[in-house]
PDB file of N, CA and C in Angstrom:
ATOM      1  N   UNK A   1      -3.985   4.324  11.391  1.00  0.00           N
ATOM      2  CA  UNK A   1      -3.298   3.881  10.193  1.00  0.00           C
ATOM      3  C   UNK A   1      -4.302   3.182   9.289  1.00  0.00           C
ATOM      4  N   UNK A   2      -4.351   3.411   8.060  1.00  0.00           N
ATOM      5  CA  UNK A   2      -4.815   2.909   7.106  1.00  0.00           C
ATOM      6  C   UNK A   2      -4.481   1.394   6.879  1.00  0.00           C
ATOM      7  N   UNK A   3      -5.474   0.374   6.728  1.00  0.00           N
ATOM      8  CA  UNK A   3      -5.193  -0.594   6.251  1.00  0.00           C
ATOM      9  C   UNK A   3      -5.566  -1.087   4.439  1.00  0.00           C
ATOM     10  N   UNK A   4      -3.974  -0.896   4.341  1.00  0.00           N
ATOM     11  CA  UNK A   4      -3.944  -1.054   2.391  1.00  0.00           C
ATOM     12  C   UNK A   4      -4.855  -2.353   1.745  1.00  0.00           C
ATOM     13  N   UNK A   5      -4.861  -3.394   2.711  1.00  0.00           N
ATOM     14  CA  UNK A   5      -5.310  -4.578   2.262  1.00  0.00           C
ATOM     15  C   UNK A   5      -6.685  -4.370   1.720  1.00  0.00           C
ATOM     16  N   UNK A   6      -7.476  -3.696   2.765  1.00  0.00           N
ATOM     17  CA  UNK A   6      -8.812  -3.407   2.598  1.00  0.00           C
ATOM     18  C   UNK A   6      -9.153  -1.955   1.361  1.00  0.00           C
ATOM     19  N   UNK A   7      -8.565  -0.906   1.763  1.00  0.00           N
ATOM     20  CA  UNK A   7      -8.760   0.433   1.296  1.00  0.00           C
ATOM     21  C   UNK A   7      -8.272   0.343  -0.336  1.00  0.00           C
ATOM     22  N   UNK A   8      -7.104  -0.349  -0.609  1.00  0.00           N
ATOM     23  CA  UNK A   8      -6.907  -0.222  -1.912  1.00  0.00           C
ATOM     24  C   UNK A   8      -7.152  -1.676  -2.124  1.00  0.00           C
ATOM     25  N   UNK A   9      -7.775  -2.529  -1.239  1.00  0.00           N
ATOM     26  CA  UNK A   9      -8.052  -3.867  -2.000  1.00  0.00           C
ATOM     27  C   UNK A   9      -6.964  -4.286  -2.637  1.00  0.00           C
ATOM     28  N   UNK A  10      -5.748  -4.684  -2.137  1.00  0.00           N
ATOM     29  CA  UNK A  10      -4.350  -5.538  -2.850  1.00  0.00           C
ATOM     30  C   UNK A  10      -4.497  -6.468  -2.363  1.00  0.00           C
ATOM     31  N   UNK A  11      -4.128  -7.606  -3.065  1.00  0.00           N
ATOM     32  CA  UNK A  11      -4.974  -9.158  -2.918  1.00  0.00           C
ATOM     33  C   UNK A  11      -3.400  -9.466  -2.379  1.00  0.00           C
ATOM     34  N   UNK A  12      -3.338 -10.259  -1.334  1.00  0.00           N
ATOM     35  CA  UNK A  12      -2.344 -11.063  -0.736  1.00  0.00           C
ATOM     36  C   UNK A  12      -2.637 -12.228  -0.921  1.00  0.00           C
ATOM     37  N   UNK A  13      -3.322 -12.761  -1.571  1.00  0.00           N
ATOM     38  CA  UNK A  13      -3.803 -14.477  -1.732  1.00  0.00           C
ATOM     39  C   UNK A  13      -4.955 -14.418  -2.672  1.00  0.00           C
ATOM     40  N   UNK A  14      -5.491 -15.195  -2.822  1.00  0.00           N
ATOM     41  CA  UNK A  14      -6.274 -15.439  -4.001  1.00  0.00           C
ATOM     42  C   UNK A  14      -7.697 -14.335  -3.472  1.00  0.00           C
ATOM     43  N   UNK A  15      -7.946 -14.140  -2.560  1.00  0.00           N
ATOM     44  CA  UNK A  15      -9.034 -13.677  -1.922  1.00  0.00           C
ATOM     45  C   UNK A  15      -8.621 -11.971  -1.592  1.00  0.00           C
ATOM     46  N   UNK A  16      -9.739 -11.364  -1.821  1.00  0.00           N
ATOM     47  CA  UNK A  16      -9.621  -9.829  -1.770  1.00  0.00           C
ATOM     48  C   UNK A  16     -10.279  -9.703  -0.821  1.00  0.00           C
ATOM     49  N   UNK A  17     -10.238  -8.380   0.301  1.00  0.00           N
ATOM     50  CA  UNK A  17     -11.468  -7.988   1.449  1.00  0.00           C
ATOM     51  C   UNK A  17     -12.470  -6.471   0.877  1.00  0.00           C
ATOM     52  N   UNK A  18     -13.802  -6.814   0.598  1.00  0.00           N
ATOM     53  CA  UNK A  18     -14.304  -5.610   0.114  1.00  0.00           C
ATOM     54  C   UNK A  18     -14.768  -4.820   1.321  1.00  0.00           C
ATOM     55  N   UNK A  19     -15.579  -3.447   0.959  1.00  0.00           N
ATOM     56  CA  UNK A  19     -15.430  -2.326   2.012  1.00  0.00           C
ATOM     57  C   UNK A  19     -15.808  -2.436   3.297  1.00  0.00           C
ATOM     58  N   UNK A  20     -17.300  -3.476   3.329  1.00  0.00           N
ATOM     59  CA  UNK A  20     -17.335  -4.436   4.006  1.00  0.00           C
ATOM     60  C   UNK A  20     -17.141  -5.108   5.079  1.00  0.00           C
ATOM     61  N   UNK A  21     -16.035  -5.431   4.764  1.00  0.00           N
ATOM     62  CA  UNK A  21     -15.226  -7.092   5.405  1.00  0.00           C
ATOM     63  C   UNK A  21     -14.962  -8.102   4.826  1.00  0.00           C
ATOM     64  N   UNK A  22     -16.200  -8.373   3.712  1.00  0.00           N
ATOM     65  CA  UNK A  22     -16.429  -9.869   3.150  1.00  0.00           C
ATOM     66  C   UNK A  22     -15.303  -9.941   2.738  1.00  0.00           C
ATOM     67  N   UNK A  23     -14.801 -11.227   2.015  1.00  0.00           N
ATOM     68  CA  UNK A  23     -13.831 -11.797   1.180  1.00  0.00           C
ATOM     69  C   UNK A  23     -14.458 -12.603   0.138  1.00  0.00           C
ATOM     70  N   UNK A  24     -13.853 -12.356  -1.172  1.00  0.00           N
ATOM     71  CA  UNK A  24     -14.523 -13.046  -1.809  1.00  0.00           C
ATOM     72  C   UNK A  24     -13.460 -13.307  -2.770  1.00  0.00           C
ATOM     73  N   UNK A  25     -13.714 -14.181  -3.510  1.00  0.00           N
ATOM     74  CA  UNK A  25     -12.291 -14.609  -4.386  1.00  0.00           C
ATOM     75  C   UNK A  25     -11.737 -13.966  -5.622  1.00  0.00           C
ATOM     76  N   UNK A  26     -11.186 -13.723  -5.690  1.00  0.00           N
ATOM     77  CA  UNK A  26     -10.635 -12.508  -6.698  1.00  0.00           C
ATOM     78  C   UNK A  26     -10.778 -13.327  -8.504  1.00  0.00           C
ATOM     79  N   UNK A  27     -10.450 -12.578  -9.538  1.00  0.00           N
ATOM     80  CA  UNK A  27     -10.887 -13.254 -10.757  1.00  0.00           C
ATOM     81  C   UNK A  27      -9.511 -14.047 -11.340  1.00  0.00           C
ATOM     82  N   UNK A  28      -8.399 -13.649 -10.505  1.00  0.00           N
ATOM     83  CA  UNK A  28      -7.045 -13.999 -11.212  1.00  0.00           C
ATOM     84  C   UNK A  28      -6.499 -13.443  -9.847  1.00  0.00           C
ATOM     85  N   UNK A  29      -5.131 -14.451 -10.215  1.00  0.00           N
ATOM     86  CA  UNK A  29      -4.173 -14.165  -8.889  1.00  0.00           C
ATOM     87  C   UNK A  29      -3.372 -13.011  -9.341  1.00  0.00           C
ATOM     88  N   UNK A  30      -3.069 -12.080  -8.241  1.00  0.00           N
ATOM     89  CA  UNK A  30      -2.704 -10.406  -8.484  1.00  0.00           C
ATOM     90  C   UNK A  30      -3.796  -9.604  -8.862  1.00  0.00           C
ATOM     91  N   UNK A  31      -4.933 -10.243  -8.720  1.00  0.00           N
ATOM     92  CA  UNK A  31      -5.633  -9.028  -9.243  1.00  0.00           C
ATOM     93  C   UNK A  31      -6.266  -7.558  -7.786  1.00  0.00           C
ATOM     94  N   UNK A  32      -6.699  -6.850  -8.743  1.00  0.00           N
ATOM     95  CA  UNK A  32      -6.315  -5.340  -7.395  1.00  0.00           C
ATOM     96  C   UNK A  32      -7.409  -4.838  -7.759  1.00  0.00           C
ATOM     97  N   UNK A  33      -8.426  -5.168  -6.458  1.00  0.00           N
ATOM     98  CA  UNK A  33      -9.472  -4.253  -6.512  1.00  0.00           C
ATOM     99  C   UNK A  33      -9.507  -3.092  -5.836  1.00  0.00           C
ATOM    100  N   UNK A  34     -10.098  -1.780  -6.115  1.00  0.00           N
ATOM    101  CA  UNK A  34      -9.708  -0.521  -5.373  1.00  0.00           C
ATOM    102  C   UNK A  34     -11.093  -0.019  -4.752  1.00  0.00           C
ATOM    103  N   UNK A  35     -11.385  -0.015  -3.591  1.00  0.00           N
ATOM    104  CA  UNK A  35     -12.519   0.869  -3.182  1.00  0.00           C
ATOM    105  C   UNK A  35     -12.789   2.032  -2.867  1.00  0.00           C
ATOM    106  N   UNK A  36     -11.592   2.814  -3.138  1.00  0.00           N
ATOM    107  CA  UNK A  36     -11.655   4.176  -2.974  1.00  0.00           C
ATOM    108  C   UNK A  36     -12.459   4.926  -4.500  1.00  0.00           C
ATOM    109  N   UNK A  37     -12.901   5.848  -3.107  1.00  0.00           N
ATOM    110  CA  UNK A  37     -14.295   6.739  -4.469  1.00  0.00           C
ATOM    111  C   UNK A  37     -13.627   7.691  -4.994  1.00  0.00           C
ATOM    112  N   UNK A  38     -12.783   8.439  -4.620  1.00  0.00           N
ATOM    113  CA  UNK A  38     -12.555   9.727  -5.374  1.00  0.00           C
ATOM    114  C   UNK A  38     -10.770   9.821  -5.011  1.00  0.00           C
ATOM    115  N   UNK A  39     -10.604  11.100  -5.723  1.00  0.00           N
ATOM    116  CA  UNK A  39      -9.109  11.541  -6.475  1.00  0.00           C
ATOM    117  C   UNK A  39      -8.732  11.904  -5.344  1.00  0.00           C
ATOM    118  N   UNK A  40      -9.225  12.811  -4.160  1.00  0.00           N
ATOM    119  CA  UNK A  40      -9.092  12.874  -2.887  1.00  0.00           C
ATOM    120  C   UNK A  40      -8.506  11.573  -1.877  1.00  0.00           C
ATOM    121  N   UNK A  41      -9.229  10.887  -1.834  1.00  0.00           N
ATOM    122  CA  UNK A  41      -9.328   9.329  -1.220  1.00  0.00           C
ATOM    123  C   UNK A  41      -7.618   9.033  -1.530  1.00  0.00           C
ATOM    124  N   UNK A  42      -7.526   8.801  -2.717  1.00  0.00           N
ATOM    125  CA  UNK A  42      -6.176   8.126  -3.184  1.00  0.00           C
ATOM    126  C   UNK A  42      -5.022   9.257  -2.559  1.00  0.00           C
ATOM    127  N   UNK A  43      -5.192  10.054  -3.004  1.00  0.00           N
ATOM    128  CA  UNK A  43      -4.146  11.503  -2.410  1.00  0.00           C
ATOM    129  C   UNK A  43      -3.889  11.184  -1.004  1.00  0.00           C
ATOM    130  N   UNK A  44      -5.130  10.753   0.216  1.00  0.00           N
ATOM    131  CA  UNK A  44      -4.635  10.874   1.418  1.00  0.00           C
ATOM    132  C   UNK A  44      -4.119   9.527   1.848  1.00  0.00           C
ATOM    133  N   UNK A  45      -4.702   8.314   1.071  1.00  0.00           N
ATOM    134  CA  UNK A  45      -3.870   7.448   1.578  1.00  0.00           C
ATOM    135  C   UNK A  45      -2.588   6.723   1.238  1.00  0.00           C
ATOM    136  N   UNK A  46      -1.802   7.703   0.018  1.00  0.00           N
ATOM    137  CA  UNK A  46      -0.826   7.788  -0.524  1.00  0.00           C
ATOM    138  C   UNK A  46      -0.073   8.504   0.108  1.00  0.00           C
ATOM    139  N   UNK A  47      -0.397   9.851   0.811  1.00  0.00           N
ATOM    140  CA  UNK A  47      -0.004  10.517   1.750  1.00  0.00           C
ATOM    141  C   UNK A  47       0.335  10.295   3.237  1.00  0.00           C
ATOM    142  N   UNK A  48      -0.502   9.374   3.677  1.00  0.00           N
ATOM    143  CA  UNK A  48      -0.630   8.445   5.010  1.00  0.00           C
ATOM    144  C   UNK A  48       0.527   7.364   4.518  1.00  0.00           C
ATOM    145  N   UNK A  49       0.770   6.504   3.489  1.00  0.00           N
ATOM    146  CA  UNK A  49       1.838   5.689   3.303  1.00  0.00           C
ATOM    147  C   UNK A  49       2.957   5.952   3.566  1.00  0.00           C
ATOM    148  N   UNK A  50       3.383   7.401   2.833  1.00  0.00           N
ATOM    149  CA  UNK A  50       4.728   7.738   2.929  1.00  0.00           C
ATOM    150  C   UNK A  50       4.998   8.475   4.203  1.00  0.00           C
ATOM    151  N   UNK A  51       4.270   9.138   5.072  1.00  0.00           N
ATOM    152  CA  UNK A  51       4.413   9.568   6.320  1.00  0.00           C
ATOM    153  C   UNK A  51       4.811   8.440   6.901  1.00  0.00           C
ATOM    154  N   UNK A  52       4.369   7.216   6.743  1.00  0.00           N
ATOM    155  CA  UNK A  52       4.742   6.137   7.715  1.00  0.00           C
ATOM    156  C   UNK A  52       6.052   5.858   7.590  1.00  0.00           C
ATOM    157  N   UNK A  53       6.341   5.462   5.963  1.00  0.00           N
ATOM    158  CA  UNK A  53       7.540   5.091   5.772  1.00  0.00           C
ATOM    159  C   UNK A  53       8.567   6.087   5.463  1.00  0.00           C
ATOM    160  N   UNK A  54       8.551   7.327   5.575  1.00  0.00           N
ATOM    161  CA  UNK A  54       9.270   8.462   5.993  1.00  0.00           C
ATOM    162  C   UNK A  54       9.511   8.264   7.765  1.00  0.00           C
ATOM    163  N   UNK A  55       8.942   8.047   8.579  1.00  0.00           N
ATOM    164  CA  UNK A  55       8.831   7.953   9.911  1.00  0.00           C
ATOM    165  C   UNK A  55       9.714   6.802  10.349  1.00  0.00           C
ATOM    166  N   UNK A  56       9.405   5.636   9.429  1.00  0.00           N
ATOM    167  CA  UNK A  56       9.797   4.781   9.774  1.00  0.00           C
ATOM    168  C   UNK A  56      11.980   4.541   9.065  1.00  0.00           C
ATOM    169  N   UNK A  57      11.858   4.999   8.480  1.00  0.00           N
ATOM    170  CA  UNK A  57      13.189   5.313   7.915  1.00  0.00           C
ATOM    171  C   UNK A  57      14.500   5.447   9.208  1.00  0.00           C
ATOM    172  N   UNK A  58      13.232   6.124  10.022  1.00  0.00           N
ATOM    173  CA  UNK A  58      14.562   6.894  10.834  1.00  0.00           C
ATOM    174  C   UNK A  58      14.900   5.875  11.939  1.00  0.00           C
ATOM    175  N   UNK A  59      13.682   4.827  12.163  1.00  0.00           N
ATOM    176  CA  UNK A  59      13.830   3.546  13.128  1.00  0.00           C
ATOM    177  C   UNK A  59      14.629   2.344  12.922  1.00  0.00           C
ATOM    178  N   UNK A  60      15.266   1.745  13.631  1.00  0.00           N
ATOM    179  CA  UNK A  60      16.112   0.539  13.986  1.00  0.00           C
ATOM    180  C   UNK A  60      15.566  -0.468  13.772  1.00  0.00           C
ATOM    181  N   UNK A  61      15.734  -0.918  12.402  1.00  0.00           N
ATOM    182  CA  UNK A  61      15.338  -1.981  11.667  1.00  0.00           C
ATOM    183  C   UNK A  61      16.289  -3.393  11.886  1.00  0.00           C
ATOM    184  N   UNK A  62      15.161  -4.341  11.944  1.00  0.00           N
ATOM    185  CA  UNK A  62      15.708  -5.354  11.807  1.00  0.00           C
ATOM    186  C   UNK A  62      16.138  -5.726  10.016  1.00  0.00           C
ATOM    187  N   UNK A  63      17.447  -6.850  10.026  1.00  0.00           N
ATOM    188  CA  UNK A  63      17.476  -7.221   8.357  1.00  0.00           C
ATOM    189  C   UNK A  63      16.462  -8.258   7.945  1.00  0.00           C
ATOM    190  N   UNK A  64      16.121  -7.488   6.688  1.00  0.00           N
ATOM    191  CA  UNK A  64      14.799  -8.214   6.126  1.00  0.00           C
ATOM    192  C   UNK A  64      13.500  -7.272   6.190  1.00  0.00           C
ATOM    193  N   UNK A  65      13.894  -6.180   6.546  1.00  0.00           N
ATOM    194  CA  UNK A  65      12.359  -5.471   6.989  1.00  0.00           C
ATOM    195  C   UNK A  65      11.692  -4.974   6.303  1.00  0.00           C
ATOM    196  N   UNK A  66      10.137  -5.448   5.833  1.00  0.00           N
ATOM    197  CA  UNK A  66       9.308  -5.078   4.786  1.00  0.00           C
ATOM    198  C   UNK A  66       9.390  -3.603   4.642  1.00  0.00           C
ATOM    199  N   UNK A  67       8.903  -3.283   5.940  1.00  0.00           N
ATOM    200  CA  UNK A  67       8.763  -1.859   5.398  1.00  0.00           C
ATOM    201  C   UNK A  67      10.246  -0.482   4.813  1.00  0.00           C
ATOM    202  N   UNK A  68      10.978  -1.289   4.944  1.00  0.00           N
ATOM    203  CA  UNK A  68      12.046  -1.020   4.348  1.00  0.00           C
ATOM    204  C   UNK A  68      12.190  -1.093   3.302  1.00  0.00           C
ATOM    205  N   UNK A  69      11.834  -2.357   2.954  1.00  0.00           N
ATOM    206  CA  UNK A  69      11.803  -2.866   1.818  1.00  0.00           C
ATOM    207  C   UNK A  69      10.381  -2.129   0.460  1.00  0.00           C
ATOM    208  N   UNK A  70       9.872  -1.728   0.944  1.00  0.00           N
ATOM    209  CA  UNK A  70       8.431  -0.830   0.180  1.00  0.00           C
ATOM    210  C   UNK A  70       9.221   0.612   0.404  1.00  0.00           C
ATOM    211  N   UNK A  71       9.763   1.020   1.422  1.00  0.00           N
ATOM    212  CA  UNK A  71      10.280   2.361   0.928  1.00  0.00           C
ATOM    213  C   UNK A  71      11.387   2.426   0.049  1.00  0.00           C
ATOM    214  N   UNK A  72      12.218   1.382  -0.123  1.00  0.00           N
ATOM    215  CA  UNK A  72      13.188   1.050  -1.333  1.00  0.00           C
ATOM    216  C   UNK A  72      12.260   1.150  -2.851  1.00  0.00           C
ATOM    217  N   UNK A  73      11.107   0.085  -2.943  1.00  0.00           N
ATOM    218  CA  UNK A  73      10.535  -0.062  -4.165  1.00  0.00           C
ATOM    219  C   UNK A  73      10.001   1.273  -4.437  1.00  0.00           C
ATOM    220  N   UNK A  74       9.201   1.994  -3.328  1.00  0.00           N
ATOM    221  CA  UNK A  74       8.663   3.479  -4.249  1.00  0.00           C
ATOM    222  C   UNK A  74       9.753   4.643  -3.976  1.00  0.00           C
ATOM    223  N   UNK A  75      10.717   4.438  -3.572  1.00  0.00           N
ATOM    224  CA  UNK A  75      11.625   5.908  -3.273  1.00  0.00           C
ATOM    225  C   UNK A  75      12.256   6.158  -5.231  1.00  0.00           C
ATOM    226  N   UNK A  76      12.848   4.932  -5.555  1.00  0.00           N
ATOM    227  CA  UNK A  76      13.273   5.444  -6.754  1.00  0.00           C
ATOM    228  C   UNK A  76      12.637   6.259  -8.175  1.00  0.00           C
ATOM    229  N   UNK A  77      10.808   5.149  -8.203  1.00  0.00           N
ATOM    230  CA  UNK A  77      10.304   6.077  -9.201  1.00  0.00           C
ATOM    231  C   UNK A  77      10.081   6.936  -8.728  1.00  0.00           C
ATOM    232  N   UNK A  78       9.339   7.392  -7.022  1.00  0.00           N
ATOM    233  CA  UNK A  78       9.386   8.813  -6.790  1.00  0.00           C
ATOM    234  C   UNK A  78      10.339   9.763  -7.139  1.00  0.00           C
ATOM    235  N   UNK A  79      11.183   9.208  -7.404  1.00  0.00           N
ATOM    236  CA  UNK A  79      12.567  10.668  -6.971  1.00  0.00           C
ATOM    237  C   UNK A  79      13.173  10.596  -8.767  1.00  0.00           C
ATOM    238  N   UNK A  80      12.709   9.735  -9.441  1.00  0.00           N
ATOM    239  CA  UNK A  80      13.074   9.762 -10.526  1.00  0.00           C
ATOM    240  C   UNK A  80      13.201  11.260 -11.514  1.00  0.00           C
ATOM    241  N   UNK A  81      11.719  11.778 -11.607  1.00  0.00           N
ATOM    242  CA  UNK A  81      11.728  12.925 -12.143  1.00  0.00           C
ATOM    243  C   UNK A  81      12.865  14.636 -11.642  1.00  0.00           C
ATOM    244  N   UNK A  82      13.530  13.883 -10.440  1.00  0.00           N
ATOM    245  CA  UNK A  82      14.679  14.792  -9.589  1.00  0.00           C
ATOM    246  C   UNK A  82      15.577  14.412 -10.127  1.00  0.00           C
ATOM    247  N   UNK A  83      16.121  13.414 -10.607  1.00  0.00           N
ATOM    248  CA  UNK A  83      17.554  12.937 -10.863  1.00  0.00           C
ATOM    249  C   UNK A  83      18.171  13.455 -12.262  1.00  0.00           C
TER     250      UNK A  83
END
């Protein structure tokens, strides 16, 4: 499994992790650094996301569950252009 924190660099706290390991402090809070090199890169680990949370859909969730909760936030604009 891909770890988003690192691969797309999404800052959970003031501090980002580059390709690396290091951490170093980001320029503004929310800010999103991306280390992926190419159009490829993004495709598979966009692809690896939703396999998970397609997978995970079908499992016995507790209430409150993030990853529930992220397949709620991207299912609608995905499916938007269907509706």
């Amino acid at each position: 499994m891909v770890d988003m924190n690192i691969v797309a660099g999404v800052v959970m706290d003031s501090f980002y992790s580059s390709p690396n390991g290091e951490s170093e402090p980001s320029a503004e809070a929310g800010h999103v650094q991306c280390f992926l090199e190419s159009p490829a890169a993004y495709a598979d680990v966009m692809r690896e996301q939703m396999e998970y949370l397609l997978h995970h859909l079908g499992a016995s969730c507790f209430p409150g569950c993030p990853d529930c909760a992220r397949l709620e936030q991207v299912k609608r604009p995905l499916l938007r252009p269907f509706c």
